[in-house]
Protein backbone atom coordinates (compact mmCIF):
# COMPACT_ATOMS: atom_id res chain seq x y z
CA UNK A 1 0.00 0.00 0.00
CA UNK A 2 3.06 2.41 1.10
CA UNK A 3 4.55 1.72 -2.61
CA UNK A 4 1.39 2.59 -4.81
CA UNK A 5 1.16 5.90 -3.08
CA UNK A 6 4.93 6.75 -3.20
CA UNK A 7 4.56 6.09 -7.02
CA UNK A 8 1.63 8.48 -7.38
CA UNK A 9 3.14 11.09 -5.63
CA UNK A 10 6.50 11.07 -8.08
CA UNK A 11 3.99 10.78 -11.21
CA UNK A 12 2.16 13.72 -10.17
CA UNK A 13 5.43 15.57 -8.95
CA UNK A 14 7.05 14.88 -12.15
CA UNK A 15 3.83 16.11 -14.09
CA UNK A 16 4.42 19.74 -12.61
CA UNK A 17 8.70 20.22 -12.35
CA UNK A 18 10.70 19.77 -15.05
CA UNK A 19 13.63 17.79 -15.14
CA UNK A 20 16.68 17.73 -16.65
CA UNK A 21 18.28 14.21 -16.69
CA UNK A 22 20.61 14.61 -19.90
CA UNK A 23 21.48 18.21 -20.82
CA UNK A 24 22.96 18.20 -24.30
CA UNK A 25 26.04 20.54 -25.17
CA UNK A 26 26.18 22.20 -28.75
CA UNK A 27 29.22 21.72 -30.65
CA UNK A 28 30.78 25.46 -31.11
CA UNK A 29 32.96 25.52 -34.42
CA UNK A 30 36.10 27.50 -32.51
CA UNK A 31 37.80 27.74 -35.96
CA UNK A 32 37.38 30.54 -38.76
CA UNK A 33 38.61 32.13 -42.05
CA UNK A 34 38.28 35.71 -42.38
CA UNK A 35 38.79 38.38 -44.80
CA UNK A 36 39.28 42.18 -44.05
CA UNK A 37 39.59 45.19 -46.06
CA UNK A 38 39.90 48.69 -45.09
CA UNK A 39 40.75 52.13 -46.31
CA UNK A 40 41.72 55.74 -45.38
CA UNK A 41 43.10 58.18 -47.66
CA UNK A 42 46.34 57.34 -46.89
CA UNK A 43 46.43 53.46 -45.80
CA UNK A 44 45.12 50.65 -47.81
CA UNK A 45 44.91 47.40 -46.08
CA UNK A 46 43.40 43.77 -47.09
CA UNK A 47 44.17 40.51 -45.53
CA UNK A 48 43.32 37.41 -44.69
CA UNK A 49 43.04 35.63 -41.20
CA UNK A 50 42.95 32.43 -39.31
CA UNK A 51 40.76 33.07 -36.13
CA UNK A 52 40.68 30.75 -32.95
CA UNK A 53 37.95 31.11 -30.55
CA UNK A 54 39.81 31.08 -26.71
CA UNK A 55 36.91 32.10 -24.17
CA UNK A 56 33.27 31.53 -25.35
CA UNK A 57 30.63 32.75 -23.47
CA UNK A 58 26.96 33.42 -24.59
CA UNK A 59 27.31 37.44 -24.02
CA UNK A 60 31.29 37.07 -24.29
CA UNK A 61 33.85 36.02 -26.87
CA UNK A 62 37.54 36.32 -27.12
CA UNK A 63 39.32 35.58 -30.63
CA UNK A 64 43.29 35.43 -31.27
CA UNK A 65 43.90 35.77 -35.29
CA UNK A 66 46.96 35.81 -37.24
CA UNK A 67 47.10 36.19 -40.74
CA UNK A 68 48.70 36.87 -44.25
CA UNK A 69 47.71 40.45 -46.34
CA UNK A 70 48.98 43.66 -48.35
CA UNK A 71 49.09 47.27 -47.14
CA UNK A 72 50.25 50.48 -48.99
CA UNK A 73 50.77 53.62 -47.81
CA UNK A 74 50.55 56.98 -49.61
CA UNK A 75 52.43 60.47 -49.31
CA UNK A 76 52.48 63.42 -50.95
CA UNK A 77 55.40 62.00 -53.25
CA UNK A 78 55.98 58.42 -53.11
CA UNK A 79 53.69 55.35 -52.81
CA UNK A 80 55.10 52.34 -50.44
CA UNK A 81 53.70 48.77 -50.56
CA UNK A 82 54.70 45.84 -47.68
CA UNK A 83 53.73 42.25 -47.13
CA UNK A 84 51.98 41.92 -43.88
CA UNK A 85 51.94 39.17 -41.43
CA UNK A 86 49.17 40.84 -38.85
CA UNK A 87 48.57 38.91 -35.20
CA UNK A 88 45.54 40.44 -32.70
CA UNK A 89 43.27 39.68 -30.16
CA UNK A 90 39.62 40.06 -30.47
CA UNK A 91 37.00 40.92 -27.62
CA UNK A 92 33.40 40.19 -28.73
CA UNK A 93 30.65 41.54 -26.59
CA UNK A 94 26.70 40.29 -27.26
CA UNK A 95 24.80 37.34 -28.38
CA UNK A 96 24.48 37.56 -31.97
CA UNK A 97 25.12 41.39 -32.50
CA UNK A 98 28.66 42.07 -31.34
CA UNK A 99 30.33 44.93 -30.03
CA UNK A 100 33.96 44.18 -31.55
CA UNK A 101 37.52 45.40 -30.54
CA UNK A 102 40.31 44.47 -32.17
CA UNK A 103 43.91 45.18 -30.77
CA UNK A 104 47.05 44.02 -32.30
CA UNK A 105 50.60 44.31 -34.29
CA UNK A 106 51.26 43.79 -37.66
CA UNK A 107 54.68 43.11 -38.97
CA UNK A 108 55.80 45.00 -42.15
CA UNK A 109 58.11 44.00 -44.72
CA UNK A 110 58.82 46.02 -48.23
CA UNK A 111 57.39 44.35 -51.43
CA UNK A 112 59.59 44.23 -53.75
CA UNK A 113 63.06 45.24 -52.00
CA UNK A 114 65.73 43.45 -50.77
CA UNK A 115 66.87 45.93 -47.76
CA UNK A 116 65.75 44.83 -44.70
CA UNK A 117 63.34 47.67 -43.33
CA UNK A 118 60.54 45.43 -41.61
CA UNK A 119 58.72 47.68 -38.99
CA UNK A 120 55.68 47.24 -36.56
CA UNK A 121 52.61 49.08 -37.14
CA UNK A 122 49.47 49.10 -34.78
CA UNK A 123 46.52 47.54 -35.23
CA UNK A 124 43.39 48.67 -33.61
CA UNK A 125 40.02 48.48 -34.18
CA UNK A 126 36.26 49.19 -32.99
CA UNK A 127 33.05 48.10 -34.63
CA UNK A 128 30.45 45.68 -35.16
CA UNK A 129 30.28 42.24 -35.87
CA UNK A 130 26.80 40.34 -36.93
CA UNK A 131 27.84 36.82 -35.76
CA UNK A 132 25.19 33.70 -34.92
CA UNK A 133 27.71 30.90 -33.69
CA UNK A 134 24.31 28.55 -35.18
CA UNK A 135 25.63 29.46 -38.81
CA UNK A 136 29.02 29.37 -40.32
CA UNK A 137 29.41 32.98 -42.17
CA UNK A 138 29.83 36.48 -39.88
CA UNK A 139 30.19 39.85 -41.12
CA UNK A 140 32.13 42.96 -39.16
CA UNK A 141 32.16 46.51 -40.08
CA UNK A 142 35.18 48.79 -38.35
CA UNK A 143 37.08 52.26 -37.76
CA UNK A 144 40.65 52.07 -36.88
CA UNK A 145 44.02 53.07 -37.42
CA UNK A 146 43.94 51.86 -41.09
CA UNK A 147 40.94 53.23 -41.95
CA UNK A 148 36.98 52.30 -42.50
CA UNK A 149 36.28 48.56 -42.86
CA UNK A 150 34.73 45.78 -43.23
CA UNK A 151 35.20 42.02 -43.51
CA UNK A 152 33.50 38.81 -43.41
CA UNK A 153 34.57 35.04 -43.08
CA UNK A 154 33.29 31.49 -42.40
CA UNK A 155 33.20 29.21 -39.24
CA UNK A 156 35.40 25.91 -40.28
């Protein structure tokens, strides 16, 4: 008699809660391609990146990138063009509309010379980034020290 109402009471307590036996985890692709461009009057960048997710959380995301690209700067009297190998960090804030700040160094080497003249040059960035980690492609628009942007790239 105990038994039959022991097992009434859990049926009816498990009608009203609910439980979560199993919770299941989604799969986050942490890997990405990306391509940027940007462009001020006097610096003309492109590259393209490899992008590693480090710290995901649902309102907070932290990227490191390094990449390959091509940036030429202008004066008044000469034009000067340099392979660039740029490496940054990347602070996401938001869920699927992302406040986006990039901060990093890119190393500069002359196209097309043989003297050795590599330099550092900043890279920093603010802007925003439309990314849904439930689809593959994400788009960022940016302001920063080369210019107006934008890029966009794929989850691999």
């Amino acid at each position: 008699m105990n038994y039959k109402t022991t097992l009434i009471a859990m049926i009816l307590l498990s009608l009203f809660f609910d439980s979560h036996c199993q919770e299941i985890q989604k799969r986050i692709n942490k890997n990405a391609v990306r391509f940027d461009f940007s462009s001020l009057i006097l610096v003309n960048s492109f590259s393209i990146n490899y992008e590693r997710t480090v710290i995901y959380k649902e309102y907070f995301k932290t990227n490191l990138n390094a990449g390959f690209g091509g940036w030429a700067f202008s004066d008044v009297d000469h034009f000067d063009t340099y392979w660039g190998l740029p490496f940054s960090i990347n602070i996401m804030a938001g869920k699927k509309h992302h406040f986006d700040f990039h901060y990093g160094k890119v190393i500069l080497a002359p196209f097309g010379k043989i003297e050795n003249m590599t330099r550092f040059y900043p890279n920093i960035d603010i802007g925003y980034r439309y990314q849904d980690f439930n689809k593959n492609s994400f788009f960022r628009f940016f302001i920063g020290i080369n210019g107006v942007g934008f890029g966009f790239g794929a989850r691999l």
